[in-house]
Protein backbone atom coordinates (compact mmCIF):
# COMPACT_ATOMS: atom_id res chain seq x y z
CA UNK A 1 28.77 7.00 -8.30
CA UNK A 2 27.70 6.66 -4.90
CA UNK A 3 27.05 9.87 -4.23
CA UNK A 4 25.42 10.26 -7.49
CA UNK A 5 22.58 7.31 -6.54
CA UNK A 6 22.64 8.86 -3.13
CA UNK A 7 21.41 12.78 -4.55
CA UNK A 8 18.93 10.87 -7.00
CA UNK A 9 17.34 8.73 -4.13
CA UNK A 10 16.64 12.00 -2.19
CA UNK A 11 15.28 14.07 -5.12
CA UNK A 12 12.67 11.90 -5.84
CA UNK A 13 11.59 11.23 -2.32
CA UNK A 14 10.68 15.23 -2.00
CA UNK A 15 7.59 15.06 -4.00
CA UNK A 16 5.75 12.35 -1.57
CA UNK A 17 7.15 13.91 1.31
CA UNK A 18 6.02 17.43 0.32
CA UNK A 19 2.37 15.46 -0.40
CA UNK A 20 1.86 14.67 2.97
CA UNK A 21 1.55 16.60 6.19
CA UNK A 22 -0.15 13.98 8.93
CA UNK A 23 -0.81 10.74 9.17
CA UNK A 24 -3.61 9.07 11.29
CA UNK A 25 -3.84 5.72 11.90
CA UNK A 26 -7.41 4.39 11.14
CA UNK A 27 -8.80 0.87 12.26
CA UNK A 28 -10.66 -1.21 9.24
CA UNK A 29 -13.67 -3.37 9.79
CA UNK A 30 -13.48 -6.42 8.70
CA UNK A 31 -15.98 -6.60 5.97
CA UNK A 32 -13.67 -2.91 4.59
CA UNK A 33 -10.28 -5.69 4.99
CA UNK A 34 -12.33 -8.51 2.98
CA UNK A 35 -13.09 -6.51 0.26
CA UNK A 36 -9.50 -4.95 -0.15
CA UNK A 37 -8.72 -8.83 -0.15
CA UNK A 38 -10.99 -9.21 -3.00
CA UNK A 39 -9.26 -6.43 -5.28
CA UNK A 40 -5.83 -7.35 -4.97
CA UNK A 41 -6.36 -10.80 -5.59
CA UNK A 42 -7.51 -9.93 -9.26
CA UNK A 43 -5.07 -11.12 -11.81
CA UNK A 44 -3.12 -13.83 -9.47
CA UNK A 45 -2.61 -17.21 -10.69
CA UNK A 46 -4.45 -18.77 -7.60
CA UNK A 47 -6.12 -16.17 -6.15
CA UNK A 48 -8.17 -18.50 -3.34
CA UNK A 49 -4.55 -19.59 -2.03
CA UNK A 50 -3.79 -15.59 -1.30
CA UNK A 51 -1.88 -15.26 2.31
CA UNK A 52 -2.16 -11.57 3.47
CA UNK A 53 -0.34 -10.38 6.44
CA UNK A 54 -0.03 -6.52 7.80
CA UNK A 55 -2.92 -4.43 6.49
CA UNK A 56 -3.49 -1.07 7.94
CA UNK A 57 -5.01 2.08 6.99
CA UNK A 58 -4.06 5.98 7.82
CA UNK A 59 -5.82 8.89 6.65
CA UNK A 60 -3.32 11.05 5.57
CA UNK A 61 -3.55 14.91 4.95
CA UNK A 62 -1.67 16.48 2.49
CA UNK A 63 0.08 19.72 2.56
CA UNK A 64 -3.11 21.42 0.07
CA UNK A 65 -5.16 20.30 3.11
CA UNK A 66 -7.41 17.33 1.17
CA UNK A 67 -7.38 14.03 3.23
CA UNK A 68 -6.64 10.52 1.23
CA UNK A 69 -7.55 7.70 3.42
CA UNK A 70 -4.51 5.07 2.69
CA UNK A 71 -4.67 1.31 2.60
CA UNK A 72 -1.17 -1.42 2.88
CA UNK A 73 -0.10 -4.71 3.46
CA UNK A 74 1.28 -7.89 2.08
CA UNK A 75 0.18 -10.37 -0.13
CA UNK A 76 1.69 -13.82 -0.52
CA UNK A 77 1.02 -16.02 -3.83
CA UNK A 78 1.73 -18.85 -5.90
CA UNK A 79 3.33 -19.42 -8.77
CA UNK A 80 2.70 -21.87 -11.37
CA UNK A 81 4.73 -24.62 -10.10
CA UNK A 82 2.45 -24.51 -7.00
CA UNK A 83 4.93 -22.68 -4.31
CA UNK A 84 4.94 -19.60 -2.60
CA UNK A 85 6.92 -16.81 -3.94
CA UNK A 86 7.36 -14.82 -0.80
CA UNK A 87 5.60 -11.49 1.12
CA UNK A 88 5.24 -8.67 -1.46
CA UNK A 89 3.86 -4.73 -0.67
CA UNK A 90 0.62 -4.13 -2.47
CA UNK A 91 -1.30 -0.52 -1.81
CA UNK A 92 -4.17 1.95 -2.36
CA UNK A 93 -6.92 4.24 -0.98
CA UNK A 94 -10.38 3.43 0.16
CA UNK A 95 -12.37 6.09 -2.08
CA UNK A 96 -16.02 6.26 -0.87
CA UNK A 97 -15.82 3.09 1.04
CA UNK A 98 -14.24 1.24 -2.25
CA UNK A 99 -10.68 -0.10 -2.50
CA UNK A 100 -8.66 1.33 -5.26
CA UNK A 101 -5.05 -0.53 -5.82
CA UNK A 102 -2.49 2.11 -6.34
CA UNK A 103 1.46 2.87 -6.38
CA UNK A 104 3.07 4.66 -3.50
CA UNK A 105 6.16 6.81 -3.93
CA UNK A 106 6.40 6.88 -0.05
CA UNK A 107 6.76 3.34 2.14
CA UNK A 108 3.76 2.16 4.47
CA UNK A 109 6.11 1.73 7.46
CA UNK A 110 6.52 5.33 8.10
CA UNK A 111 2.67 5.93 8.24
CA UNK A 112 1.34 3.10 10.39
């Protein structure tokens, strides 16, 4: 069974990896890490009480040679009894200087 989840975990970690060739780390202003703020605070409980931690950027270029510029971090929020519910991943690409939240097959550590 092992073995099994093992062989399944590396299959679908090909596709992202085949997806991207280089990874170069880009600095954000802050008026680019403000407005990424802005976008994944939509559809939080208490959006004004947002902690963020860890945001980065890389421009990435894939293997067809196009170039995605890359956005992470970690958002912190409340629930509705009023606590924190711990650090989560959130991610996306800065498309003509706009934020756009998306899902990443491939983990943020490995391109900072």
């Amino acid at each position: 069974m092992l073995r099994m989840i093992t062989v399944c975990l590396a299959i679908l970690s090909l596709p992202s990896a085949m997806h991207a060739q280089e990874f170069q780390p880009v600095k954000l202003t802050s008026a680019q890490i403000e407005q990424i703020k802005r976008a994944t605070s939509k559809g939080y409980i208490d959006p004004d009480s947002l902690k963020f931690r860890d945001i980065h950027a890389s421009d990435v270029t894939r293997t067809n040679g196009k170039k995605v510029r890359r956005v992470c971090g970690e958002v912190n929020g409340k629930n509705a009894y009023g606590g924190y519910v711990g650090y989560t991943f959130f991610g996306g690409i800065m498309k003509n200087g706009v934020f756009k939240k998306r899902d990443f097959a491939m983990p943020c550590r490995s391109w900072k």
